[in-house]
N, C-alpha and C. Protein backbone atom coordinates (compact mmCIF):
# COMPACT_ATOMS: atom_id res chain seq x y z
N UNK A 1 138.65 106.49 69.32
CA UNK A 1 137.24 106.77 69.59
C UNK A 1 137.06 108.28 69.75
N UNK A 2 136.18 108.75 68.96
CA UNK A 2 135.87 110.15 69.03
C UNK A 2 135.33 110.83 70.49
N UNK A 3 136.15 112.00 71.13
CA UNK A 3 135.55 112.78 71.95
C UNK A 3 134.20 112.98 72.48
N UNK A 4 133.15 112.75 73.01
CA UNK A 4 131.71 112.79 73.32
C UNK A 4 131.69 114.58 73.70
N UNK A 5 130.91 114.88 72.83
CA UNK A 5 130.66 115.86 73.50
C UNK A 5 129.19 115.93 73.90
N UNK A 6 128.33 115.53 73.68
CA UNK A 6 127.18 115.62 74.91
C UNK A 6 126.79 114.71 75.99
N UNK A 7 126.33 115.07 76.89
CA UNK A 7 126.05 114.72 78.08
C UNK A 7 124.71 113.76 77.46
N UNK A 8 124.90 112.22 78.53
CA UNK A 8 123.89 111.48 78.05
C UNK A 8 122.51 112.04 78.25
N UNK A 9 122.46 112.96 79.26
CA UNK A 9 120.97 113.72 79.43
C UNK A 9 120.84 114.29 77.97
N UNK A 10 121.73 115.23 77.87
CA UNK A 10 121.31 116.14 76.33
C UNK A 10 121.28 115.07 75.23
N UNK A 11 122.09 114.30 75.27
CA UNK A 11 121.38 113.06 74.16
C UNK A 11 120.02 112.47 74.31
N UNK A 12 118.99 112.56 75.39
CA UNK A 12 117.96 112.62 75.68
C UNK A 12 116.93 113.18 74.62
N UNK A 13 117.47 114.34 74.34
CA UNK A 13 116.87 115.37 73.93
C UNK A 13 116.35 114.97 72.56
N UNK A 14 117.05 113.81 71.92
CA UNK A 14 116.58 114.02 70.65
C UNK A 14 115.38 112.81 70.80
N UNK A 15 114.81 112.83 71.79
CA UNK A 15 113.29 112.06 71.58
C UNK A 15 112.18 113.01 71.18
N UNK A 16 112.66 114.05 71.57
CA UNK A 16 111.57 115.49 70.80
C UNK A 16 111.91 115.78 69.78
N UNK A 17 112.85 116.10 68.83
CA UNK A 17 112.93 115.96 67.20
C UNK A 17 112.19 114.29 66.86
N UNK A 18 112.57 113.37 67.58
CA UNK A 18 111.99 112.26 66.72
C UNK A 18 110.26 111.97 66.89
N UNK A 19 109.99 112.52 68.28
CA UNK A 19 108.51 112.42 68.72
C UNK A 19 107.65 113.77 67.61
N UNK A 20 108.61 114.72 66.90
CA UNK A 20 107.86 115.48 66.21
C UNK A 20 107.84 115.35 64.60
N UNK A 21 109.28 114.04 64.68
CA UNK A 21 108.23 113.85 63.41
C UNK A 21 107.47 112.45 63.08
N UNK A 22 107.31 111.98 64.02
CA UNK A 22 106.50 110.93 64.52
C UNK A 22 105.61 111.57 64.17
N UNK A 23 105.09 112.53 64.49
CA UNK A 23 104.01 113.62 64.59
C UNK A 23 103.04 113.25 63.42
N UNK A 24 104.16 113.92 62.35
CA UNK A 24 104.48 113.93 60.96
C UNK A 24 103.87 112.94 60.53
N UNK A 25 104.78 112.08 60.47
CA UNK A 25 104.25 110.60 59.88
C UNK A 25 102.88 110.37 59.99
N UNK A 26 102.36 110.43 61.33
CA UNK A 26 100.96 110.01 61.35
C UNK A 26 99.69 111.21 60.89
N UNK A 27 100.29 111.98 61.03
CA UNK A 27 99.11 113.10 59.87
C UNK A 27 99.35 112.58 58.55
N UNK A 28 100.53 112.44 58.31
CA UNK A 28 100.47 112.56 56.42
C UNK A 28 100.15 110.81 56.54
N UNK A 29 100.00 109.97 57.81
CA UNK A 29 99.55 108.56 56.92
C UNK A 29 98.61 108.32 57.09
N UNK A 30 97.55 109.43 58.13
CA UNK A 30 96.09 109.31 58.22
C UNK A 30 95.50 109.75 56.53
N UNK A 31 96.35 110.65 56.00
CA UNK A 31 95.77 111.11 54.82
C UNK A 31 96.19 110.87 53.60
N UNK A 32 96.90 109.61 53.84
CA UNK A 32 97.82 108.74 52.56
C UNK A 32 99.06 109.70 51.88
N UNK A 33 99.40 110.68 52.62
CA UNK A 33 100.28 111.23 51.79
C UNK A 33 101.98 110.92 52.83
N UNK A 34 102.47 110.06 52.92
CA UNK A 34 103.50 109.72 53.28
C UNK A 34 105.01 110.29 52.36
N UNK A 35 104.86 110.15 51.47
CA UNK A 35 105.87 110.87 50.57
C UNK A 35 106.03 112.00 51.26
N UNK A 36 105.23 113.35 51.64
CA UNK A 36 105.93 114.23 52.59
C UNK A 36 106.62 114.41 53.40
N UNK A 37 107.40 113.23 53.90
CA UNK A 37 107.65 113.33 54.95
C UNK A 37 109.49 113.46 54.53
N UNK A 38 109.72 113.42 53.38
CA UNK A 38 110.79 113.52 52.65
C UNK A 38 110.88 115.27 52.64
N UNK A 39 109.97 116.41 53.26
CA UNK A 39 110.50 117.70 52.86
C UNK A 39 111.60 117.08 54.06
N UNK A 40 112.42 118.56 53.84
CA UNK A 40 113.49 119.09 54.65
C UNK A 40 113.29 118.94 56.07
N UNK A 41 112.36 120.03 56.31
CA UNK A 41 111.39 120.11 57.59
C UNK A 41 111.69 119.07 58.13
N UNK A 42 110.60 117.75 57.49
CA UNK A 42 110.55 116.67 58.27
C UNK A 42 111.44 115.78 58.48
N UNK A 43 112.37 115.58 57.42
CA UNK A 43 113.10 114.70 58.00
C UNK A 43 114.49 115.59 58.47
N UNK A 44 114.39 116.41 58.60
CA UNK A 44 115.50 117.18 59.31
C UNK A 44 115.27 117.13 60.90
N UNK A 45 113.82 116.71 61.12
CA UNK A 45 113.93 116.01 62.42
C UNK A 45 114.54 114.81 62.83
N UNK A 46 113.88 114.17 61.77
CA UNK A 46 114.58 112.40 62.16
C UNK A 46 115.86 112.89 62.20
N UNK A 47 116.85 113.90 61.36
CA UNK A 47 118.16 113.97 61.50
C UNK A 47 118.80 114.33 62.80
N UNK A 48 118.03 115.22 63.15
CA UNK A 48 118.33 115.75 64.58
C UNK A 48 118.50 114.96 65.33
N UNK A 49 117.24 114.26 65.56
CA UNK A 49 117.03 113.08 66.42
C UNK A 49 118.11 111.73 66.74
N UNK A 50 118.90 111.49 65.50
CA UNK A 50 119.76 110.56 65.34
C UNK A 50 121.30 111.43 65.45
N UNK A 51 121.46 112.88 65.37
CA UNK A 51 122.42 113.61 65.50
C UNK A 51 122.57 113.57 66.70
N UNK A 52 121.66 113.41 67.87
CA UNK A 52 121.48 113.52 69.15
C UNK A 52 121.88 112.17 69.50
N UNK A 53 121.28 111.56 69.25
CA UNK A 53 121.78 109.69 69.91
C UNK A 53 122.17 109.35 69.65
N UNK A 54 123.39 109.25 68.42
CA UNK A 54 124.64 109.31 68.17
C UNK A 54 125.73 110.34 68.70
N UNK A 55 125.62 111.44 69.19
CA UNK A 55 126.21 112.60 69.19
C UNK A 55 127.38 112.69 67.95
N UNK A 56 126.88 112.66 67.52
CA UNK A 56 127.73 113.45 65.85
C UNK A 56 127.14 114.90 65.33
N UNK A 57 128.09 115.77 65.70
CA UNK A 57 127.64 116.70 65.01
C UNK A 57 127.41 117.74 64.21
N UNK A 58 128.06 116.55 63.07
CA UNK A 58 127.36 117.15 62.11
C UNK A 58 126.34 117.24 61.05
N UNK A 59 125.46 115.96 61.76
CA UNK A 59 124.09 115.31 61.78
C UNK A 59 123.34 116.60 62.45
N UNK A 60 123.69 116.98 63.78
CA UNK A 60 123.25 118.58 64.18
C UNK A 60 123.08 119.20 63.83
N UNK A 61 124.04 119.37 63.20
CA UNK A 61 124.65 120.70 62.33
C UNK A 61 123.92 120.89 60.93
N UNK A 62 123.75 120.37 59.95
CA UNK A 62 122.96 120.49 58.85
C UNK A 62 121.73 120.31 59.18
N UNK A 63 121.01 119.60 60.36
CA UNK A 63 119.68 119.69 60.99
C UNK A 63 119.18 121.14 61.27
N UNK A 64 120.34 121.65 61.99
CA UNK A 64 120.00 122.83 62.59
C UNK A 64 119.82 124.12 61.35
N UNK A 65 120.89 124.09 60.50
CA UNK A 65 121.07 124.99 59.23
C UNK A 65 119.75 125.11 58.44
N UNK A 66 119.42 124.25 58.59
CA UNK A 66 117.73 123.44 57.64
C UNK A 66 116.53 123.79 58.01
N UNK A 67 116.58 124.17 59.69
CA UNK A 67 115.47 124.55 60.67
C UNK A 67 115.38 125.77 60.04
N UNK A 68 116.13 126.59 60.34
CA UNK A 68 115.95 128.52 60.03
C UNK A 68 115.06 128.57 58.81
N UNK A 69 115.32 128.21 57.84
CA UNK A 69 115.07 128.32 56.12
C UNK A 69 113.64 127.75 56.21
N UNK A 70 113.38 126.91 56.86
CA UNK A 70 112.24 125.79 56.55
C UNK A 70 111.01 126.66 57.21
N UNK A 71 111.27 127.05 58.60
CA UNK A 71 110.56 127.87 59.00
C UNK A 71 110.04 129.06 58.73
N UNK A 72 111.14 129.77 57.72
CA UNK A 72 110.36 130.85 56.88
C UNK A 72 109.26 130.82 56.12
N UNK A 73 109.69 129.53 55.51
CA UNK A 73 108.87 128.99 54.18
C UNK A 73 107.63 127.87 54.87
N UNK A 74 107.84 127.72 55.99
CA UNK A 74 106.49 126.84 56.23
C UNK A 74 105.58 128.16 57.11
N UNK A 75 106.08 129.29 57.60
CA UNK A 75 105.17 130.14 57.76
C UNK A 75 104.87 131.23 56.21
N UNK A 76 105.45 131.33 55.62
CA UNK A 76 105.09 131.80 54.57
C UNK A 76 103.96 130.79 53.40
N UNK A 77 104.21 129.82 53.18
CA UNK A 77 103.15 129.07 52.86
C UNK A 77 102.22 127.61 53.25
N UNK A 78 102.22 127.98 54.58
CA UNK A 78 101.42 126.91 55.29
C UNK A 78 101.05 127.54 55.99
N UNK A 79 101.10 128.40 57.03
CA UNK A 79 100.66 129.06 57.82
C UNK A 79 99.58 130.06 57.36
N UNK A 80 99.96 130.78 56.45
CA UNK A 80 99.33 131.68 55.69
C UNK A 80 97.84 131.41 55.39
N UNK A 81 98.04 129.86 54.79
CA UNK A 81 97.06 129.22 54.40
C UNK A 81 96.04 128.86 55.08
N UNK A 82 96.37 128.33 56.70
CA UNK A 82 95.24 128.07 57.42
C UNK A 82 93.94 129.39 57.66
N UNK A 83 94.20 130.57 57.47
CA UNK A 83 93.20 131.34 57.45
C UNK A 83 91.85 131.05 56.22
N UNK A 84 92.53 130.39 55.24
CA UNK A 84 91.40 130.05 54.34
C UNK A 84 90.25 128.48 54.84
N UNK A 85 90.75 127.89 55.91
CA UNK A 85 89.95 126.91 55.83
C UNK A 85 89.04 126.93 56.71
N UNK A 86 87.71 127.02 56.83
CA UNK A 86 86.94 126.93 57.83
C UNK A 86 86.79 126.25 58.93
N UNK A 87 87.68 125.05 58.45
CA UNK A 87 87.85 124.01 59.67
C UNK A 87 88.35 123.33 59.65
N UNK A 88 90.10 123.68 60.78
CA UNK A 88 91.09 123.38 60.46
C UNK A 88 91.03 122.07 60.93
N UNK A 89 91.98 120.77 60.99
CA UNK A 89 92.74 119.76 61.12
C UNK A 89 93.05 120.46 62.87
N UNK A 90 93.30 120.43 64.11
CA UNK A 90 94.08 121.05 64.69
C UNK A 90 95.15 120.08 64.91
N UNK A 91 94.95 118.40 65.06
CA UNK A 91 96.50 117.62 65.18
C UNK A 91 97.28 118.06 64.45
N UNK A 92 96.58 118.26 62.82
CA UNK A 92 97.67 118.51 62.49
C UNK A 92 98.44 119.89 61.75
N UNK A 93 97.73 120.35 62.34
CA UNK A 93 98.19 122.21 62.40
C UNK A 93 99.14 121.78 63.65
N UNK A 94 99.35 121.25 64.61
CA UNK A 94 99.69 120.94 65.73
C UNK A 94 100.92 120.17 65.69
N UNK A 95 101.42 118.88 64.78
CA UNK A 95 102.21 118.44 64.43
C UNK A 95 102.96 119.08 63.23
N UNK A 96 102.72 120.02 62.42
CA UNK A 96 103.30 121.22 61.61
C UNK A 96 103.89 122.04 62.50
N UNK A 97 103.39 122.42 63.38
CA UNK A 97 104.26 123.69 64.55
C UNK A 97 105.00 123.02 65.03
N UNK A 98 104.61 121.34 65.51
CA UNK A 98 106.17 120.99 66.61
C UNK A 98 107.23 120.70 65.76
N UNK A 99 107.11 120.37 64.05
CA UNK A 99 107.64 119.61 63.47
C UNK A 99 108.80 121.13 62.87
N UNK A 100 108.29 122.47 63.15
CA UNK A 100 109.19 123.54 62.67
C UNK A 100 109.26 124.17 63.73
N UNK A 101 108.75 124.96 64.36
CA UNK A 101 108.92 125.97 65.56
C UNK A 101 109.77 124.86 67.08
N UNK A 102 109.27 123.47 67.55
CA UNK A 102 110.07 122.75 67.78
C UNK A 102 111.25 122.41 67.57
N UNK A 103 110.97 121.96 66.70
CA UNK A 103 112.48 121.62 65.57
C UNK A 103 113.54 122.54 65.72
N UNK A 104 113.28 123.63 65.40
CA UNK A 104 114.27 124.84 65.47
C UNK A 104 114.80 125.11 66.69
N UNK A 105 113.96 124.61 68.13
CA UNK A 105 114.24 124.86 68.79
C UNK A 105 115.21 124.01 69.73
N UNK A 106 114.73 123.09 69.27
CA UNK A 106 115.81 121.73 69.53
C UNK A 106 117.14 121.58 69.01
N UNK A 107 117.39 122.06 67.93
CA UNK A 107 118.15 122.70 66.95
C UNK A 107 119.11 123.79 67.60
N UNK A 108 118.84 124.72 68.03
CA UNK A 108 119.45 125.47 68.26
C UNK A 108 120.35 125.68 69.57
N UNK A 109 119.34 124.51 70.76
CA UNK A 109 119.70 124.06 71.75
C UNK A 109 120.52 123.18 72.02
N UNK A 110 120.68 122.45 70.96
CA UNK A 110 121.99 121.45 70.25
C UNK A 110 123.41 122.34 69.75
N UNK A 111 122.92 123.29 69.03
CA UNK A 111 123.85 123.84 68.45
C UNK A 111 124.81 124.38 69.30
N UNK A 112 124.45 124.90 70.68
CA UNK A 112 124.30 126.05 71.59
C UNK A 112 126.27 124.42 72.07
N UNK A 113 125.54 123.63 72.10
CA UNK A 113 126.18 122.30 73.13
C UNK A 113 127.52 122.18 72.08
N UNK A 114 127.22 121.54 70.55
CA UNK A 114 127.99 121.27 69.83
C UNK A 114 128.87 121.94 69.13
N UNK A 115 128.37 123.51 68.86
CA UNK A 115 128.69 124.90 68.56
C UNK A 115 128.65 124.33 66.80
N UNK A 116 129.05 125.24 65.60
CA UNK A 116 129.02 124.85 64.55
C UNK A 116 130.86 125.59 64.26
N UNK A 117 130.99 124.96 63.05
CA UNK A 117 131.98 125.31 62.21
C UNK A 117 131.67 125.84 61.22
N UNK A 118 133.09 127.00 60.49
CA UNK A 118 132.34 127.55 59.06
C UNK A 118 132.65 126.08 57.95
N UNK A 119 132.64 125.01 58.14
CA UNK A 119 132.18 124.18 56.56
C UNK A 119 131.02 123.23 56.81
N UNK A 120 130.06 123.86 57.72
CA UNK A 120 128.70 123.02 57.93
C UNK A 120 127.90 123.07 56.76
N UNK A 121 127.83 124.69 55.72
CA UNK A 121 127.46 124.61 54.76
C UNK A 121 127.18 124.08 53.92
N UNK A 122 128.65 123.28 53.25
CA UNK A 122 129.14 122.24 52.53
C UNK A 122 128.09 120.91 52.40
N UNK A 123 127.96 120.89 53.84
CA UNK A 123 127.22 119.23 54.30
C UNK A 123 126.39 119.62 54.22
N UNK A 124 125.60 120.57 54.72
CA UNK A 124 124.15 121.00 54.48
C UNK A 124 123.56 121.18 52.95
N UNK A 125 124.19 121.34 51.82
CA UNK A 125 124.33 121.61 50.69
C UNK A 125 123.90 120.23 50.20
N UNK A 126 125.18 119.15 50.39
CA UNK A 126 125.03 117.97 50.18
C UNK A 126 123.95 117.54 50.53
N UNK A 127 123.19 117.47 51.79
CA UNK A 127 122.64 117.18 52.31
C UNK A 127 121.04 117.62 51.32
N UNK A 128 121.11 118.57 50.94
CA UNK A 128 120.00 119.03 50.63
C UNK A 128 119.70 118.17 48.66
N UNK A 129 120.78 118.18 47.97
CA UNK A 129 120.88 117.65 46.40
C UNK A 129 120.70 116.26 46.86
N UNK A 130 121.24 115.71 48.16
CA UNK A 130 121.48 114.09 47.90
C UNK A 130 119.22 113.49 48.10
N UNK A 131 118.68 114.89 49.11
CA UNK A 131 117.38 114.54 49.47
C UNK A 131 116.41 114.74 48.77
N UNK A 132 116.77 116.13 47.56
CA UNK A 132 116.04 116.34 46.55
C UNK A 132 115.95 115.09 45.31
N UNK A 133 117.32 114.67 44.94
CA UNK A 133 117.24 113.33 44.14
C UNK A 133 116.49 112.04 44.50
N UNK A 134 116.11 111.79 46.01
CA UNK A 134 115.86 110.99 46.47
C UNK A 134 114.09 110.78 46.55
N UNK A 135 113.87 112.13 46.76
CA UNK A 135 112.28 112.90 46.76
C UNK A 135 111.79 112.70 45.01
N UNK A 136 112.98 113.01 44.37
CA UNK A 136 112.19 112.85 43.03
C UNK A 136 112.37 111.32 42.25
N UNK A 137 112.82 110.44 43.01
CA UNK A 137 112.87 108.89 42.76
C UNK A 137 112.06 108.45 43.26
N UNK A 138 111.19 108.36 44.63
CA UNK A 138 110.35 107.69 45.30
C UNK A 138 109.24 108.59 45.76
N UNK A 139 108.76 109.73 45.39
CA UNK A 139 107.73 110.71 46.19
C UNK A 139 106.81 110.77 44.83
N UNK A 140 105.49 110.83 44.60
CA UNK A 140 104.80 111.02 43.80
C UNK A 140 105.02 112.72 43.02
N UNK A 141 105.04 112.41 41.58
CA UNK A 141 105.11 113.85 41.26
C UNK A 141 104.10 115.02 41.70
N UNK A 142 102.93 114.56 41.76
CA UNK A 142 102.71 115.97 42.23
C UNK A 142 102.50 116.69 43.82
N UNK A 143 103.53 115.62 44.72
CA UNK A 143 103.84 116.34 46.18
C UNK A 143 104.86 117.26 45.60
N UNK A 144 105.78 117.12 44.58
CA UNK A 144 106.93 118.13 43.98
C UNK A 144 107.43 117.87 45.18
N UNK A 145 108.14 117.54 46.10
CA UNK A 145 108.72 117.75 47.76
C UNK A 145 110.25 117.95 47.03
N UNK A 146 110.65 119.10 47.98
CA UNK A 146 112.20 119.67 47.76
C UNK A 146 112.48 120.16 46.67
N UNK A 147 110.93 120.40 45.84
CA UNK A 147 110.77 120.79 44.77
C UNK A 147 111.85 120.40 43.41
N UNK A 148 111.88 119.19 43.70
CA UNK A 148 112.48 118.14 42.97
C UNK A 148 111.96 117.66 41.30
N UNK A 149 110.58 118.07 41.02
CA UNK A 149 109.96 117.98 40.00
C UNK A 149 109.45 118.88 39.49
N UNK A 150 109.39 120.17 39.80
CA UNK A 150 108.71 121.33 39.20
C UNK A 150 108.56 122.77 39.55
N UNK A 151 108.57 123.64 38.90
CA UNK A 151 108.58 124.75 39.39
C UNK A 151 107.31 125.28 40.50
N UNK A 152 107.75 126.12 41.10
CA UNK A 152 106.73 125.87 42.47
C UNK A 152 105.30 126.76 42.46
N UNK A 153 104.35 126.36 42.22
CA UNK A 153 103.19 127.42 41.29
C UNK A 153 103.61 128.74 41.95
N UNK A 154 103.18 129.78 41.86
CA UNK A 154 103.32 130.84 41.56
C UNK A 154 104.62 131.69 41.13
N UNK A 155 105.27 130.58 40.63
CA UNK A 155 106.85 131.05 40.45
C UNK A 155 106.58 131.03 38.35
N UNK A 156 105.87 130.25 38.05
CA UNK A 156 105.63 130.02 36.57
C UNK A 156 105.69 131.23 35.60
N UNK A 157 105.16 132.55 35.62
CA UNK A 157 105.57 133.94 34.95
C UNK A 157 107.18 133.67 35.29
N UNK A 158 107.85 133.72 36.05
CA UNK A 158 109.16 133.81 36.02
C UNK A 158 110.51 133.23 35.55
N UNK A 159 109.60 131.51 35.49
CA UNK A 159 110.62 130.94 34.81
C UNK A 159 110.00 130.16 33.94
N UNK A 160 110.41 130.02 32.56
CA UNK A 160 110.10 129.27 31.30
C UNK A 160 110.37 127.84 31.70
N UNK A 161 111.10 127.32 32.08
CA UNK A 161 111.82 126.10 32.16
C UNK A 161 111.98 125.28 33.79
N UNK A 162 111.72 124.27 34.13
CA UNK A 162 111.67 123.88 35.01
C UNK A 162 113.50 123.81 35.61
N UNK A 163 114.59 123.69 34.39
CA UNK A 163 116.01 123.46 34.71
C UNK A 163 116.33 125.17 35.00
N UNK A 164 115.81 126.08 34.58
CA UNK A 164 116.57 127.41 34.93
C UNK A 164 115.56 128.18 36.33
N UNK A 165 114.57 127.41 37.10
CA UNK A 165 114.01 127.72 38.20
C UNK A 165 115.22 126.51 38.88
N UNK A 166 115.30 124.81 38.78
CA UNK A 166 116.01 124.64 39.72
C UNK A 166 117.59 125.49 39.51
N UNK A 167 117.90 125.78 38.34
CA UNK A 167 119.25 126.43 38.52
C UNK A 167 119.00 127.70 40.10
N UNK A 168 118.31 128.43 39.79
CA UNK A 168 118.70 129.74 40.62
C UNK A 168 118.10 129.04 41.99
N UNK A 169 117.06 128.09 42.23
CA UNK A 169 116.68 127.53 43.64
C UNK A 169 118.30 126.48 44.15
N UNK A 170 119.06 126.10 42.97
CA UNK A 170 120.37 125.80 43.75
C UNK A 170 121.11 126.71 44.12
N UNK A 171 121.38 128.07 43.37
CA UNK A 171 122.01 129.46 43.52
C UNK A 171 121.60 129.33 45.04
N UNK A 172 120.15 129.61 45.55
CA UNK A 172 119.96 130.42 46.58
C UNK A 172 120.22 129.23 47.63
N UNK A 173 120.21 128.14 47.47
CA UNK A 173 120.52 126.92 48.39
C UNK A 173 122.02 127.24 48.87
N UNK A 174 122.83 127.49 48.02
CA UNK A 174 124.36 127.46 48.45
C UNK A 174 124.57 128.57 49.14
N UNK A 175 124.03 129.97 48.74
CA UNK A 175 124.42 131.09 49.46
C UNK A 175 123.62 131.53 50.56
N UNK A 176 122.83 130.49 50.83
CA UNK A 176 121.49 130.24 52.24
C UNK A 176 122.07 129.65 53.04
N UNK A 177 122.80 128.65 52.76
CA UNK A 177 123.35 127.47 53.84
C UNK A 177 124.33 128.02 53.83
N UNK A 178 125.59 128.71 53.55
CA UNK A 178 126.77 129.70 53.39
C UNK A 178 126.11 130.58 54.12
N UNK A 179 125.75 131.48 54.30
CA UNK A 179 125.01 133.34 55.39
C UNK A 179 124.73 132.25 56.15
N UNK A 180 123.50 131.32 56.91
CA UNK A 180 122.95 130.97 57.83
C UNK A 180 124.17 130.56 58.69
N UNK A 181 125.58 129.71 57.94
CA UNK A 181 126.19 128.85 59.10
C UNK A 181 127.27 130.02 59.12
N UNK A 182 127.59 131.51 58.27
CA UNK A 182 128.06 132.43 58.63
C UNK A 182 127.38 133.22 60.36
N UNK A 183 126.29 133.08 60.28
CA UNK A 183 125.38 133.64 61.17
C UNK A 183 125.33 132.80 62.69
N UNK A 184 125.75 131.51 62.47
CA UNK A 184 125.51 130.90 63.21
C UNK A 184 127.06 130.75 64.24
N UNK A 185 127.65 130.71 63.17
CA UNK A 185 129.46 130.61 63.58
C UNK A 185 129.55 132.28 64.58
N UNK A 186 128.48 133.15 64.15
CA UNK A 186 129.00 134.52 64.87
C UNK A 186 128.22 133.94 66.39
N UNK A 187 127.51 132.99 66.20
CA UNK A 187 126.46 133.03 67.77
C UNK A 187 127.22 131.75 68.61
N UNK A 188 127.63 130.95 67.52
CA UNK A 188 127.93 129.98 68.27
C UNK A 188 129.34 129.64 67.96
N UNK A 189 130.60 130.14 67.86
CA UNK A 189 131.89 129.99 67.27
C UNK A 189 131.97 128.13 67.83
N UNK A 190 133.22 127.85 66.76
CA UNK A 190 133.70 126.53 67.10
C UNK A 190 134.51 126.60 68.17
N UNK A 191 134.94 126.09 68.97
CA UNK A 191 135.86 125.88 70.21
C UNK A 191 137.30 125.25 69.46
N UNK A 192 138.52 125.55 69.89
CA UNK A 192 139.58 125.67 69.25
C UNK A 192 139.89 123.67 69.04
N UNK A 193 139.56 123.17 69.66
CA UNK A 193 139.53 121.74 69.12
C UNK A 193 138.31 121.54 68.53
N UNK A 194 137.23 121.64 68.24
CA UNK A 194 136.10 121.44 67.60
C UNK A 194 136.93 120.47 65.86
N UNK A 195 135.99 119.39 65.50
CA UNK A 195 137.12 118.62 64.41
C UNK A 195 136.30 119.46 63.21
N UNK A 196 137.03 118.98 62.02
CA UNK A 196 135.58 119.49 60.56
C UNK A 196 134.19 118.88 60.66
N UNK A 197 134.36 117.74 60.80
CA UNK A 197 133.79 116.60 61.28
C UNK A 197 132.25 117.11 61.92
């Protein structure tokens, strides 16, 4: 039987990754768009959430890797965006912030407990091709989620072909999740028994 490393309180914790994307769910099913809930973002909560009440972690661990990245890109194009609407949604401007700025933070507070290893990458990698295939089997084409079906509009001057945009969006996937769990291993080193695992 594997080592426990969190405390049943800190296994607690993952009722706030799952209560945020609970969140989730019910914005995108007030507005029929449920297929979203397949980005990263979101279900990198449910991952958390089950990384936590299981304590496995490296359910954590690619949760947490997933937070940093997601949050760039959901303030770079979601955030951005709410200045154009006259009248916002606030639940769910509200369930968007807990579901990333949360997230991350839960994330990191996990990480802090479980610490990471340098081959979290690896899984996070996996993690990311096994969700994009999955997004483009069951998600309507034009959510594109994990950008699984198409180049991402304003990227179109740049790439001719939808296979040589996902080529270089896998490029930057591997050497994103590689620097982040480099970055993370400097904050949070593994502890000399820590497994790959």
């Amino acid at each position: 039987m594997p080592e426990q490393i969190l405390t049943e309180r800190q296994r607690l914790l993952g009722f706030l990754p799952l209560l945020f994307f609970l969140a989730q769910g019910t914005h995108y099913w007030r507005i029929d768009q449920l297929g979203h809930m397949l980005w990263m973002c979101n279900i990198g909560n449910l991952l958390l959430a089950v990384g936590l009440f299981i304590d496995e972690p490296v359910l954590i661990r690619v949760a947490a890797i997933w937070t940093i990245p997601g949050l760039f890109i959901w303030l770079r194009y979601v955030v951005t965006t709410w200045v154009n609407y006259a009248a916002l949604d606030w639940s769910a401007v509200l369930a968007s912030t807990l579901a990333h700025v949360g997230g991350l933070t839960v994330a990191l507070i996990a990480i802090a407990r479980v610490r990471i290893n340098r081959s979290a990458w690896g899984f996070a990698v996996i993690w990311f091709f096994a969700l994009q295939l999955v997004a483009r089997m069951v998600t309507p084409p034009e959510f594109n989620v994990n950008l699984s079906r198409s180049i991402y509009p304003g990227w179109e001057n740049t790439f001719s072909a939808y296979w040589k945009f996902w080529l270089v969006l896998s490029l930057v996937v591997v050497g994103g999740c590689w620097i982040i769990t480099q970055g993370l291993v400097r904050l949070w080193p593994p502890r000399s028994n820590i497994s790959v695992w």
